[in-house]
Protein backbone atom coordinates (compact mmCIF):
# COMPACT_ATOMS: atom_id res chain seq x y z
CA UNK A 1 54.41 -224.20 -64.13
CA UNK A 2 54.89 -223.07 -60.68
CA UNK A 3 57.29 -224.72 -57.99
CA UNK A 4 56.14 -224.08 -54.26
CA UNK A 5 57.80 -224.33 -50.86
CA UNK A 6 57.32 -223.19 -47.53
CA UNK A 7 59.52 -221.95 -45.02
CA UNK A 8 59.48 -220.98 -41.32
CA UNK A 9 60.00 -217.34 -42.65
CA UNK A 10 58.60 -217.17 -46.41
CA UNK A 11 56.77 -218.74 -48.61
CA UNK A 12 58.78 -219.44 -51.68
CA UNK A 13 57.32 -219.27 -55.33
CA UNK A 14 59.37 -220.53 -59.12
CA UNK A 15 57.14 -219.48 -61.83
CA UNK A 16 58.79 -220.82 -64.91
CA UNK A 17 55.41 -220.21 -67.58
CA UNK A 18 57.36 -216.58 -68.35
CA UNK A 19 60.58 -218.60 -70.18
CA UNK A 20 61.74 -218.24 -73.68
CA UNK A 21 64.44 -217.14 -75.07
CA UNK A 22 64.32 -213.89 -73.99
CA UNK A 23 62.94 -213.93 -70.29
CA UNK A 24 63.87 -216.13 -67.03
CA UNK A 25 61.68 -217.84 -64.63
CA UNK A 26 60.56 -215.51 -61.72
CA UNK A 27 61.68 -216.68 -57.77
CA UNK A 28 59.44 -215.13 -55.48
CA UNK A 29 60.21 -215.08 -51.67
CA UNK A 30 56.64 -214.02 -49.68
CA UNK A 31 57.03 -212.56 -46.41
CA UNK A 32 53.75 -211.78 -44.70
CA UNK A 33 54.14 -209.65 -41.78
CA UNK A 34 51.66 -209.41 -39.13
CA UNK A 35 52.39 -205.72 -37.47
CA UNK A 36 51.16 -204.94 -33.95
CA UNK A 37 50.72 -201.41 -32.12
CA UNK A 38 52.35 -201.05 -28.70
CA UNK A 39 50.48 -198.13 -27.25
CA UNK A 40 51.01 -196.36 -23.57
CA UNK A 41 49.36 -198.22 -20.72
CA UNK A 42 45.64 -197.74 -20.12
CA UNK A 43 44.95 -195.72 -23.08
CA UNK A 44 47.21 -192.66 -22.11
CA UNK A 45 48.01 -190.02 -25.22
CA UNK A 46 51.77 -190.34 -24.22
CA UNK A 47 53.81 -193.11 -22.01
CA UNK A 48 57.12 -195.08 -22.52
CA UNK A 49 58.52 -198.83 -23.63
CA UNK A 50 62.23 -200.16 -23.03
CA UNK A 51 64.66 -200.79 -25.60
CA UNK A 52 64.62 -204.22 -26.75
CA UNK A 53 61.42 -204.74 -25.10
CA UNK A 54 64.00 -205.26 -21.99
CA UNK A 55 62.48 -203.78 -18.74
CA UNK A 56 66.25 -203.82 -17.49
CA UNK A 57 66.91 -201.25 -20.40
CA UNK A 58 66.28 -197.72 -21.18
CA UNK A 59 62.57 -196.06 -21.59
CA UNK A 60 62.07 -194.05 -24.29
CA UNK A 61 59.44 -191.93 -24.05
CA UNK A 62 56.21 -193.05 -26.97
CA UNK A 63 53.16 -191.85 -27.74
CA UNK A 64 49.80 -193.13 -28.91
CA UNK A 65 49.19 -194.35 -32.28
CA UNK A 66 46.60 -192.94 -34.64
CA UNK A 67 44.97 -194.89 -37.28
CA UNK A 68 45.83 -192.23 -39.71
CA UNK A 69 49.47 -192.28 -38.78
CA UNK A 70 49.40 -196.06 -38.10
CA UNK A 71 48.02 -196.81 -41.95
CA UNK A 72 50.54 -194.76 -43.28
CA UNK A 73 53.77 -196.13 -41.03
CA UNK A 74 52.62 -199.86 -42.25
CA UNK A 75 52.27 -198.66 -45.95
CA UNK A 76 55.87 -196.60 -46.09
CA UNK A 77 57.22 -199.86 -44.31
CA UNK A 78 56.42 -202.75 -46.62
CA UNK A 79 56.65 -200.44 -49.88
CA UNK A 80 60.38 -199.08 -49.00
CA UNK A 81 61.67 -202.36 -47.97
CA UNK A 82 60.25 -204.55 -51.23
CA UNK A 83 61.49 -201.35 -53.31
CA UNK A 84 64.72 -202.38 -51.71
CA UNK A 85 65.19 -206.45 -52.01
CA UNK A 86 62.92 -206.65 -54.85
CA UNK A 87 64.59 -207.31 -58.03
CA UNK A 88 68.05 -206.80 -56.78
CA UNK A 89 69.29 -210.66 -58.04
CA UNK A 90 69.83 -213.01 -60.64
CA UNK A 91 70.71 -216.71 -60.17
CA UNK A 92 73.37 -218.45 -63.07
CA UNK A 93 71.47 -221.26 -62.98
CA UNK A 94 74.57 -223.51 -63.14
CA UNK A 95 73.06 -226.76 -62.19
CA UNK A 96 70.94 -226.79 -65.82
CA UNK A 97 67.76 -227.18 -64.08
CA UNK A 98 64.15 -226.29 -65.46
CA UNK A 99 65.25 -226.23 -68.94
CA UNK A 100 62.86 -226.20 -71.57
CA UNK A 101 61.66 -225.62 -75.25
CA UNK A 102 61.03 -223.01 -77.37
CA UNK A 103 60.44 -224.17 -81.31
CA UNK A 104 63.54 -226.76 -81.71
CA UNK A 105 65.72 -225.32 -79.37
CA UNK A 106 66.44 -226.06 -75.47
CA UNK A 107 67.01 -223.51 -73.38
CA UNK A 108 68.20 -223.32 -69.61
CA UNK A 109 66.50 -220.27 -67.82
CA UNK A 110 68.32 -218.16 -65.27
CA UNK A 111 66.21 -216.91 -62.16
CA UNK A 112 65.06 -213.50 -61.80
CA UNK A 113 65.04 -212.65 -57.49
CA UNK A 114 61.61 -211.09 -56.49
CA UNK A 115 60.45 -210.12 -52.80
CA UNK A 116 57.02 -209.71 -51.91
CA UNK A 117 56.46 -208.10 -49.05
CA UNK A 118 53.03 -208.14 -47.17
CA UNK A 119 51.80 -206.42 -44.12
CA UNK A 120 48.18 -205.89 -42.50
CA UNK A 121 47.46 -205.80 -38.49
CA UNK A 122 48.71 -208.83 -36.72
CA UNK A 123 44.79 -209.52 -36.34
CA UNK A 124 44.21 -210.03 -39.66
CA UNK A 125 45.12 -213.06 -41.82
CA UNK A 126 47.89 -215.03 -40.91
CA UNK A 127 51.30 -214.17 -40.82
CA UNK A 128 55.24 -215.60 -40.81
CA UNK A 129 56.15 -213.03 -38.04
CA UNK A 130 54.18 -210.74 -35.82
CA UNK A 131 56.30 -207.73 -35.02
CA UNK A 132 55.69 -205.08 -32.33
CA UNK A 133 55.84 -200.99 -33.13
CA UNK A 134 56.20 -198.13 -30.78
CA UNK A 135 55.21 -194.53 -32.05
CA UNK A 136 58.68 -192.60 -30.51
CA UNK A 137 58.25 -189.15 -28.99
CA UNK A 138 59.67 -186.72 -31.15
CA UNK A 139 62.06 -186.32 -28.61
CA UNK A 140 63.41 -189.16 -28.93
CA UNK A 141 66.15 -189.85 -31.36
CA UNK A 142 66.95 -193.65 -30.18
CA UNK A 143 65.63 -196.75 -29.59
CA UNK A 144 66.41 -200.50 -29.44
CA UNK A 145 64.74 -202.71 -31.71
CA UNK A 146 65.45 -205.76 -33.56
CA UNK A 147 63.52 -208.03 -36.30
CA UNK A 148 60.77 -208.44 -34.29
CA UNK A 149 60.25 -204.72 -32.37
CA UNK A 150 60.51 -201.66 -34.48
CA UNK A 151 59.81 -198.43 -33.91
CA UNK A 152 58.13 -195.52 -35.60
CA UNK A 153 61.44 -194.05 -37.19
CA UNK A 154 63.43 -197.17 -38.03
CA UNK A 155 62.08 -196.18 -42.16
CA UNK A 156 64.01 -192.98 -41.60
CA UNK A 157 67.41 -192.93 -43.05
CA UNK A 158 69.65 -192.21 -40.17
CA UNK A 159 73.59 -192.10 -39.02
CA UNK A 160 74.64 -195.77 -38.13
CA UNK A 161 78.52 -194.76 -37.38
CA UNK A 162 81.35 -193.68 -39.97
CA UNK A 163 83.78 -194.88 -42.12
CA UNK A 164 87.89 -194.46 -41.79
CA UNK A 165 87.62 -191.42 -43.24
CA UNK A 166 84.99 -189.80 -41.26
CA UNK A 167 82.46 -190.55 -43.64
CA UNK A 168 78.53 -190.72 -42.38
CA UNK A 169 77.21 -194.60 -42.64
CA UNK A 170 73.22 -194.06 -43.31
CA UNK A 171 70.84 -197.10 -43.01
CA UNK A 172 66.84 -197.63 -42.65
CA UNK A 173 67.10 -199.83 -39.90
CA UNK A 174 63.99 -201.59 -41.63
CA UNK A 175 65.81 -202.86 -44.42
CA UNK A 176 68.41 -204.23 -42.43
CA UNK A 177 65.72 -206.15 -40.31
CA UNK A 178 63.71 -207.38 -43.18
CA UNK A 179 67.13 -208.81 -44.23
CA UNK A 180 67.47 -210.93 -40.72
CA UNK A 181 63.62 -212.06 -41.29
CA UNK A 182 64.94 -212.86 -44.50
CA UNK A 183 67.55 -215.39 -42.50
CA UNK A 184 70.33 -213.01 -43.10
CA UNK A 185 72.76 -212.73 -40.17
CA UNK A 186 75.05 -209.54 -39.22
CA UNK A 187 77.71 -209.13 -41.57
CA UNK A 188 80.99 -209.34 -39.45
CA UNK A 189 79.42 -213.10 -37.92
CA UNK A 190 82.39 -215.57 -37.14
CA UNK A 191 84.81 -212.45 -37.49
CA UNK A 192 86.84 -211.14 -34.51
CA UNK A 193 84.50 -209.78 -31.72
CA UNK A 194 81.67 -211.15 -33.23
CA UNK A 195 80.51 -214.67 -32.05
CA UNK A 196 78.12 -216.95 -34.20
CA UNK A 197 75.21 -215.40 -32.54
CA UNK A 198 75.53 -212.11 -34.32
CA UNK A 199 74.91 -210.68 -30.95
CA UNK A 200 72.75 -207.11 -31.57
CA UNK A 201 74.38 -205.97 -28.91
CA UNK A 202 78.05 -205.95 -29.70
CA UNK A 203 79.30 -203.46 -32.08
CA UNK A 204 81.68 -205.17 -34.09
CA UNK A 205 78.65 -207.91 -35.83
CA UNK A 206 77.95 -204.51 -37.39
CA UNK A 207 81.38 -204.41 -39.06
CA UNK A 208 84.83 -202.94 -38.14
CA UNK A 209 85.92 -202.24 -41.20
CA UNK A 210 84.67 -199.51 -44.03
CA UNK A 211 83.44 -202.86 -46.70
CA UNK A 212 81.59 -204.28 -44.31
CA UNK A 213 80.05 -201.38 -41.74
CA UNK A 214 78.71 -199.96 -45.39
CA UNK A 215 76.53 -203.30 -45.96
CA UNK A 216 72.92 -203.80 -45.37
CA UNK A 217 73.64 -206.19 -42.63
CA UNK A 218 76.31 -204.22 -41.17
CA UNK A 219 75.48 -200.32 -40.93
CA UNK A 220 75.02 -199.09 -44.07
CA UNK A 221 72.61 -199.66 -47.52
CA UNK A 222 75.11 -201.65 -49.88
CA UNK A 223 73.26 -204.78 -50.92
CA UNK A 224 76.40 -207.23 -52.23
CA UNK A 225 75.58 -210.86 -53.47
CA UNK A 226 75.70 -212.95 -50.14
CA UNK A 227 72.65 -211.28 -49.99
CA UNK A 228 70.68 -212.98 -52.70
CA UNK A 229 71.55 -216.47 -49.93
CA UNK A 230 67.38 -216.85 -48.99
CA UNK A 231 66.80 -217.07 -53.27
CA UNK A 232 70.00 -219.81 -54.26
CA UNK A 233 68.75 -221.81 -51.01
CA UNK A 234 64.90 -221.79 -51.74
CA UNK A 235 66.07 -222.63 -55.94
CA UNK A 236 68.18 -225.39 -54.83
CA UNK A 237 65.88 -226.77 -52.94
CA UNK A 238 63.36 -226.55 -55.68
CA UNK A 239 65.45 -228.18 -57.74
CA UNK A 240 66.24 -231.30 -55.57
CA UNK A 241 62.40 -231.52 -55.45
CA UNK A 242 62.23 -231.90 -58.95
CA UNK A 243 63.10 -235.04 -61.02
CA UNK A 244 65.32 -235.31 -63.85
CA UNK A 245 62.44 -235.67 -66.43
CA UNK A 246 60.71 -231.92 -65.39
CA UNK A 247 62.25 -230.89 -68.70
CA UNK A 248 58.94 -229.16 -70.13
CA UNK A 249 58.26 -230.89 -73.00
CA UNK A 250 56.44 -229.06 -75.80
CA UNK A 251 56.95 -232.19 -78.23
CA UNK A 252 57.32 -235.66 -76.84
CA UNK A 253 59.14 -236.81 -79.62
CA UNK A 254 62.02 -234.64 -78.81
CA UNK A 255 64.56 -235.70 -76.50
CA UNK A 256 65.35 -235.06 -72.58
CA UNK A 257 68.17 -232.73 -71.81
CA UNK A 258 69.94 -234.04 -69.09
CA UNK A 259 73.04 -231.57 -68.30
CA UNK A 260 76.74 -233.70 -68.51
CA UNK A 261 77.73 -233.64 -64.76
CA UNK A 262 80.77 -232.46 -65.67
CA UNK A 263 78.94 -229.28 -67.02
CA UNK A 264 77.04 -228.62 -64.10
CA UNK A 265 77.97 -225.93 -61.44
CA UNK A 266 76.66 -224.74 -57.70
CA UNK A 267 74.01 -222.53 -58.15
CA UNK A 268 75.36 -218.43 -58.11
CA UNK A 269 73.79 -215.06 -57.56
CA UNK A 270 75.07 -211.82 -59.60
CA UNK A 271 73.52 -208.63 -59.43
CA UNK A 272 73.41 -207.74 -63.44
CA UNK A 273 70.87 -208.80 -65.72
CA UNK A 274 71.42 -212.22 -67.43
CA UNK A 275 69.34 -214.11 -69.48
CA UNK A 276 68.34 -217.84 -70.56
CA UNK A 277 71.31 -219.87 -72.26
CA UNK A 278 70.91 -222.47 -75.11
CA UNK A 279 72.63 -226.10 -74.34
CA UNK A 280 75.72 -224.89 -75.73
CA UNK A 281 75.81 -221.76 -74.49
CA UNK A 282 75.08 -223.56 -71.03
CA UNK A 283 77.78 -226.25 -71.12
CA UNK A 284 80.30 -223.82 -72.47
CA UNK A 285 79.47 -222.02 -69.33
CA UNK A 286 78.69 -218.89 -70.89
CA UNK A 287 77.83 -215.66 -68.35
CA UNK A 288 75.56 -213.76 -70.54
CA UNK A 289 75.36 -210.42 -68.65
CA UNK A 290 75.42 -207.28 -70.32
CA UNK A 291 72.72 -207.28 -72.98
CA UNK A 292 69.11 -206.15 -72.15
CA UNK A 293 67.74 -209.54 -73.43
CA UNK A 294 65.69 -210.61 -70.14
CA UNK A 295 64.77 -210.54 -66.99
């Protein structure tokens, strides 16, 4: 069976007809991105665009898209960025929901974290977001974008500050923006010097110290498991959706699981491989992490 929602910012997709013993039900989160050129005025070969879109800010100097260049910018884009949330996640499935049969035996399925990331022209199709690109000047090594302005370099890996030690902190500033279209905020948010907001513009939302400047949402690459937040919200809501009697039922005559309270738990996200739990596996509370039994 599949379980749909829809969000503001993703479509959201459980596909539990995978289960058994040996494999979890897929969670796919489907982003569709409309992209847009920005393009010198008047159909110039070169010209130049603020940062932030801002005309209070600084120009940088662009230049004119090609469609050769163009197709191949929106490819590397969506095809780095799913490589990088894409099946990153598992959720322990703590709540016992979705359980279902194989042969005699119940099993509760864990939930395997998927991104799907989709991007054509902002003219084609329909989209969650619509985000603007600038091609930069080769001259140019800088320029301001956020979630919903990029530029022609933010898939290049690139010096975001360094750590204590001196240490270079790389980031593709597109995976760290797919992450805030995601509903991800900065990392340092509600930390000194960093109000709610997550302000773009003040340096310490990026992190001020080495864990968190090295995270995706900070600076850096590191993915940690506040991350897999867009997946345990979309599940739980799923979840809440369903009643207690979505038990799949292979054989009516068999009974209903309906997990003890007491052995239920909030839903959590680890980044190793687990796999589907029996009932007492489940209300032993079990973590079944390390072998290769399924995704």
């Amino acid at each position: 069976m599949k379980f749909t929602k829809r969000y503001p910012g993703y479509d959201a997709v459980l596909d539990t007809d995978r289960c058994s013993s040996r494999n979890n039900a897929d969670l796919t989160l489907t982003l569709r991105i409309g992209f847009r050129q920005i393009n010198p005025m008047a159909g110039a070969e070169t010209g130049s665009y603020p940062d932030f879109g801002d005309p209070s800010r600084t120009l940088r100097q662009t230049v004119k898209w090609t469609p050769k260049d163009w197709a191949a910018w929106k490819l590397n884009f969506c095809n780095s960025a799913q490589r990088f949330w894409d099946k990153k996640f598992w959720l322990d499935n703590r709540g016992g929901d979705f359980a279902f049969r194989q042969g005699m035996e119940i099993f509760i399925p864990n939930i395997f974290c998927r991104l799907e990331l989709i991007g054509n022209d902002d003219t084609v199709g329909t989209h969650h977001v619509v985000i603007d690109v600038v091609r930069l000047a080769a001259t140019e090594s800088f320029f301001g974008s956020n979630a919903r302005l990029f530029d022609s370099k933010d898939t290049n890996l690139v010096q975001k500050g360094t750590d204590s030690k001196g240490k270079a902190i790389m980031q593709r500033a597109h995976v760290h923006e797919v992450g805030h279209l995601l509903g991800l905020g900065h990392v340092a948010i509600g930390k000194p010097g960093c109000p709610a907001s997550g302000d773009p513009d003040l340096t310490p939302c990026y992190g001020v110290t080495d864990e968190d400047k090295n995270s995706v949402m900070g600076g850096g690459m590191r993915l940690d498991v506040v991350h897999a937040a867009p997946w345990i919200t979309a599940f739980n809501d799923l979840a809440a959706a369903q009643s207690t009697s979505s038990l799949f039922r292979l054989s009516p005559s068999l009974p209903v699981y309906s997990p003890p309270i007491l052995k239920t738990r909030p839903t959590a996200a680890v980044m190793s491989q687990i796999y589907p739990r029996n009932i007492a596996e489940f209300e032993a509370g079990t973590e079944l992490k390390t072998l290769k039994r399924g995704r």
